[in-house]
Protein backbone atom coordinates (compact mmCIF):
# COMPACT_ATOMS: atom_id res chain seq x y z
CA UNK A 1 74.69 3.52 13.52
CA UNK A 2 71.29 2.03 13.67
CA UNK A 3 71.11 1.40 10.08
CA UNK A 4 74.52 -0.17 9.96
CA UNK A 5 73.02 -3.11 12.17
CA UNK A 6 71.01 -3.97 9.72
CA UNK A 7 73.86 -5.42 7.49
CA UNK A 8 75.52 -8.50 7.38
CA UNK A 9 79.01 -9.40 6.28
CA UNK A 10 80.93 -12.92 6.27
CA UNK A 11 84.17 -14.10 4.52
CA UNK A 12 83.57 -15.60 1.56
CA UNK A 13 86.34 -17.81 0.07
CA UNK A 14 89.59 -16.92 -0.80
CA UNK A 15 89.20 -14.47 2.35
CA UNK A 16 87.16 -12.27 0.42
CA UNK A 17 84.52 -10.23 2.65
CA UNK A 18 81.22 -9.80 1.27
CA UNK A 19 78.35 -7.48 2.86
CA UNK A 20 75.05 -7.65 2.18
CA UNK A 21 72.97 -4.41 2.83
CA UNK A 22 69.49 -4.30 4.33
CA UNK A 23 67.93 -4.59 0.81
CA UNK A 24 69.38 -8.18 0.31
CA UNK A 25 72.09 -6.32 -2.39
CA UNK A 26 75.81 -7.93 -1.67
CA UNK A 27 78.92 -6.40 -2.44
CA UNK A 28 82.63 -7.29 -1.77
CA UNK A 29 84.58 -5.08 0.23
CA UNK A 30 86.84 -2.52 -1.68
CA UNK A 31 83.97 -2.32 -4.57
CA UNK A 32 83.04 1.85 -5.09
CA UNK A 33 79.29 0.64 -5.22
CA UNK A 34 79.27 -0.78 -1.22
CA UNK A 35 81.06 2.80 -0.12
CA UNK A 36 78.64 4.99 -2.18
CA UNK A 37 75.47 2.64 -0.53
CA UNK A 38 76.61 2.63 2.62
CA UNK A 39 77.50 6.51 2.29
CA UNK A 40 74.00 6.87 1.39
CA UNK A 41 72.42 4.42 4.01
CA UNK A 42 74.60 6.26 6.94
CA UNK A 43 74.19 9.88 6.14
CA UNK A 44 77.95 10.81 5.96
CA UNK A 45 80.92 9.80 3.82
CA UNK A 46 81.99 5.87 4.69
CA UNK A 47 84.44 3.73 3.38
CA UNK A 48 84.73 -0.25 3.65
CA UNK A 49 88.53 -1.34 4.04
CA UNK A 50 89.61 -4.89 3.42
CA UNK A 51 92.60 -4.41 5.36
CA UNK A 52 93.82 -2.98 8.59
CA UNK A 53 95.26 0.46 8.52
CA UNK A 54 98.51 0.63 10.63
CA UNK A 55 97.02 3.84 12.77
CA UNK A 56 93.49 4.68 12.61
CA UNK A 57 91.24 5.82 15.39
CA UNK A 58 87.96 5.36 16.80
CA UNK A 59 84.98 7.61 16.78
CA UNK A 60 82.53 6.84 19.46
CA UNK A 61 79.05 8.52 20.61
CA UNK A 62 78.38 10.48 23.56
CA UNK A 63 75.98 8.29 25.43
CA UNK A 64 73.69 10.44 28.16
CA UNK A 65 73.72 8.00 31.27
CA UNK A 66 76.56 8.38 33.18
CA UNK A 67 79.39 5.89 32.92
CA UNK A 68 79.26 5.79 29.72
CA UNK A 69 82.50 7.77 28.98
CA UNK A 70 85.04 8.82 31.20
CA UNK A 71 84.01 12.31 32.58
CA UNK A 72 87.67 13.42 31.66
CA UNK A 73 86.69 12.14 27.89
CA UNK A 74 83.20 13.62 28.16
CA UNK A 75 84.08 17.12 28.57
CA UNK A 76 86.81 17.17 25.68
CA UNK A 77 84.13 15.81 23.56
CA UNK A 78 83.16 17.28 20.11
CA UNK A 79 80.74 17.64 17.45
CA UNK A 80 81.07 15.94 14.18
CA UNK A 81 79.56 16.74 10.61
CA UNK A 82 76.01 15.30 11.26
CA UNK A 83 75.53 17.29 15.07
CA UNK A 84 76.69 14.05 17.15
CA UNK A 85 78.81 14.65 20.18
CA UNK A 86 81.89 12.18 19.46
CA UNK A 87 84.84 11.21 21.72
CA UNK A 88 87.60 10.03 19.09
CA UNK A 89 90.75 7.54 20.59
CA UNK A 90 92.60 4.90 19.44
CA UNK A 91 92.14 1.25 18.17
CA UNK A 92 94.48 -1.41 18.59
CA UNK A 93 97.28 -1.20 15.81
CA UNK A 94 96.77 -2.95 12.50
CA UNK A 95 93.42 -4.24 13.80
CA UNK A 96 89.37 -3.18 13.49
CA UNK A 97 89.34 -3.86 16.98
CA UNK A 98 89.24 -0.63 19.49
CA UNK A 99 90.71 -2.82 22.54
CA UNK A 100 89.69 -6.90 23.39
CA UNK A 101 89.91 -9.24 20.42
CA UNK A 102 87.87 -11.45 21.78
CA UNK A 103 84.79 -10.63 24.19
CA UNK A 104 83.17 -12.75 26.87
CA UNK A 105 79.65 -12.40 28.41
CA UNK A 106 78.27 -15.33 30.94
CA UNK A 107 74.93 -16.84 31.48
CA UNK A 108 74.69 -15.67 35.25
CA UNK A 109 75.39 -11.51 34.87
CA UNK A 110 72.79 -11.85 31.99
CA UNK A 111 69.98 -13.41 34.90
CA UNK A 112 70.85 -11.22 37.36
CA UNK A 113 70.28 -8.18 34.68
CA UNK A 114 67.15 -10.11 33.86
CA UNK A 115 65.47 -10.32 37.00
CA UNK A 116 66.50 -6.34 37.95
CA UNK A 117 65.25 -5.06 35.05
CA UNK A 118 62.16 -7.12 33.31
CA UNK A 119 61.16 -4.58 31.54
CA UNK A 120 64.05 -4.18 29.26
CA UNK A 121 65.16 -7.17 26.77
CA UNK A 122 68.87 -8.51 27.61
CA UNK A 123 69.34 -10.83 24.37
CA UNK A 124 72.65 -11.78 24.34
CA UNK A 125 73.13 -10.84 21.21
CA UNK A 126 72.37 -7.02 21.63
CA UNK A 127 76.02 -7.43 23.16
CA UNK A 128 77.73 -9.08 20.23
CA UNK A 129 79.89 -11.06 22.49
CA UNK A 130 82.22 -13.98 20.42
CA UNK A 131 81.79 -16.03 23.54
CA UNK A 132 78.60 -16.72 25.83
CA UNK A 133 79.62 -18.55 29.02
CA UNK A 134 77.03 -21.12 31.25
CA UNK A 135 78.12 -19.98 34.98
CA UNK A 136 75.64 -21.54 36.51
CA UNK A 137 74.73 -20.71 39.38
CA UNK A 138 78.03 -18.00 39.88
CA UNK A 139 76.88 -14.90 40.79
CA UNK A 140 76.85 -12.28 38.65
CA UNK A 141 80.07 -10.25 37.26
CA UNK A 142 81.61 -13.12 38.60
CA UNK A 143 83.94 -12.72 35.49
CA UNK A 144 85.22 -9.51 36.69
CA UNK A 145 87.38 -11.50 39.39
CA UNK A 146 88.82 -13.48 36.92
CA UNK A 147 90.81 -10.43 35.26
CA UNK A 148 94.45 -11.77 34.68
CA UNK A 149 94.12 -14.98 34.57
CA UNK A 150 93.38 -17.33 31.92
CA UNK A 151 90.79 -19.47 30.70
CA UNK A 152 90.82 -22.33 28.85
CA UNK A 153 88.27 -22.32 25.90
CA UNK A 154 88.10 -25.57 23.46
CA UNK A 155 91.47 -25.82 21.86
CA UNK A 156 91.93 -22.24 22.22
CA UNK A 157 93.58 -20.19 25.38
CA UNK A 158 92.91 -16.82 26.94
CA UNK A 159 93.86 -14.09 28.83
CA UNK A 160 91.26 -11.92 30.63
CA UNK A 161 91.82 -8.29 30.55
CA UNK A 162 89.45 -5.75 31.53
CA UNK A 163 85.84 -5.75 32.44
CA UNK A 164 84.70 -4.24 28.89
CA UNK A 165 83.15 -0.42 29.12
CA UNK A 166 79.47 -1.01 26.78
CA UNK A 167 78.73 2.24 24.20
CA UNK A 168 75.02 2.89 22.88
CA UNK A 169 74.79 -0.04 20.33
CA UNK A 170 73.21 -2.74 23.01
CA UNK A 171 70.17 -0.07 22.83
CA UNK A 172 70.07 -0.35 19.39
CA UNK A 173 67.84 -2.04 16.87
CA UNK A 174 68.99 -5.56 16.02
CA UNK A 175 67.36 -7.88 13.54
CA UNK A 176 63.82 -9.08 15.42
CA UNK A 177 65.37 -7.36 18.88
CA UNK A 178 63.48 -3.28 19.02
CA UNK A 179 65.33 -0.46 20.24
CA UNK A 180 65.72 -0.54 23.99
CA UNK A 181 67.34 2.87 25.76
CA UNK A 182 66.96 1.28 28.97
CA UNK A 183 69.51 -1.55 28.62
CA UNK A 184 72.56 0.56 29.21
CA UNK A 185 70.73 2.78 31.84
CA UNK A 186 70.37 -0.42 33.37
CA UNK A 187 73.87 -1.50 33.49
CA UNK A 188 75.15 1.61 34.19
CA UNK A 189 73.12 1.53 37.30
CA UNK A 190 74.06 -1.81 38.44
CA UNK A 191 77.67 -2.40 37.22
CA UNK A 192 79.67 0.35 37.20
CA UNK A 193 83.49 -0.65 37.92
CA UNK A 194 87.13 0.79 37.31
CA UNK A 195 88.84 0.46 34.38
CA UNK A 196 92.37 0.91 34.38
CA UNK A 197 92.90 5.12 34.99
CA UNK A 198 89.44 6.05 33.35
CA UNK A 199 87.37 6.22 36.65
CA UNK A 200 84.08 3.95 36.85
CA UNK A 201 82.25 3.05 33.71
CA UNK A 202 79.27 0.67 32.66
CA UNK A 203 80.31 -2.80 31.79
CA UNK A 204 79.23 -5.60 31.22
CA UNK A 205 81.52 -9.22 30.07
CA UNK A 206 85.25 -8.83 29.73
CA UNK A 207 87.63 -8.30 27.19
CA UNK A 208 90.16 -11.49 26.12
CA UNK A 209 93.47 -11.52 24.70
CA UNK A 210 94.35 -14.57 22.71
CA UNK A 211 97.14 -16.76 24.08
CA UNK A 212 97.19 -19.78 22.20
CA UNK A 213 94.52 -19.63 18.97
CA UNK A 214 92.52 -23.02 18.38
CA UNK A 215 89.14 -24.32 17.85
CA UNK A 216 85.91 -23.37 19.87
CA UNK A 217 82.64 -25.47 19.11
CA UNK A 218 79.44 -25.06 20.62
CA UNK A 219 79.56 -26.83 24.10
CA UNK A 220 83.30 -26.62 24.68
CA UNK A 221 84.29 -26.49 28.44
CA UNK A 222 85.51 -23.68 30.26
CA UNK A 223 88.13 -23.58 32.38
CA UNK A 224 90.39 -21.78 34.68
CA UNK A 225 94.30 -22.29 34.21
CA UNK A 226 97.16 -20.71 36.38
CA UNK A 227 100.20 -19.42 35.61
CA UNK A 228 102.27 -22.27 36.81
């Protein structure tokens, strides 16, 4: 997985996706060449779709730190081809994405992270969120309270689902950012919250459904809408 985040993809016209690989190579998705490099890059058998499959299903690492997983998950765990201890479920029909389309993280759970744990580096972008709020001076998880409601982004409206359950990639290498193992030890320590049925996990920002699609620019106000 580590060497994964060291490619880049983007849609090129005509909707075409390209990915570039860590050597600077670029292929288009569907091309032989990208499966057999990223085969080789990965250490087991991958394949780059440039479409959705109707039912597919997601592979995910153990993770140590507890929280991680549901325990219930944990225990029916397995081992895959290469020795890692998988959970496998399901991803949201005709989509790459396993739940939220859209993910949130805000300015003031990042601080409060921060200031707990200076040792370990909370870039935003370890979390890969589409969305990174200014709260303020909110405290932090604020954002879990706002679960069912919507918010107002730019053009473009929301509903919040689900504080979102974090996996091993944060910890991961990305670009300039080192490997850091303490990030999700971190969070599991100070945000650990329900989910649903699955018991307590580590999470940090919240999953979005979209409502109404429309433009988001850099700077666009957020705000809260009822249901009225």
């Amino acid at each position: 997985m580590g060497s994964l985040l060291g490619c880049r993809s983007r849609v090129a016209e005509d909707d075409i996706v390209e990915v570039d690989l860590p050597d600077g190579t670029a292929f288009t998705a569907g091309d032989p060449d990208l499966d057999a490099r990223l085969s080789k890059l990965l250490g087991r058998q991958v394949r780059v779709s440039a479409s959705a499959p109707d039912h597919s299903r997601l592979e995910r690492a153990v993770p140590e730190y507890e929280g991680g997983v549901p325990d219930a998950v944990r225990a029916s765990a397995s081992v895959d081809g290469t020795g890692e201890k998988i959970t496998v479920g399901k991803v949201a029909s005709g989509t790459f994405f396993d739940f939220g389309r859209v993910h949130l993280v805000t300015t003031s759970s990042l601080t409060t992270l921060r200031s707990a744990h200076p040792a370990s580096d909370f870039d935003p972008r370890r979390f890969r969120p589409n969305l990174l709020v200014d709260t303020g001076e909110l405290p932090a998880f604020a954002e879990d309270s706002w679960q069912g409601g919507r918010l107002r982004v730019g053009e473009a409206l929301f509903r919040v689902q689900v504080p979102t359950p974090r996996c091993v990639v944060p910890t991961l290498r990305h670009g300039e950012l080192k490997a850091d193992p303490g990030i999700m030890r971190a969070i599991a320590r100070e945000h650990r919250v329900p989910v649903y049925d699955l018991g307590r996990l580590a999470c940090f920002g919240v999953y979005l459904d979209v409502l109404e699609p429309g433009a988001v620019r850099l700077g666009d106000a957020v705000a809260r809408e009822d249901d009225s």
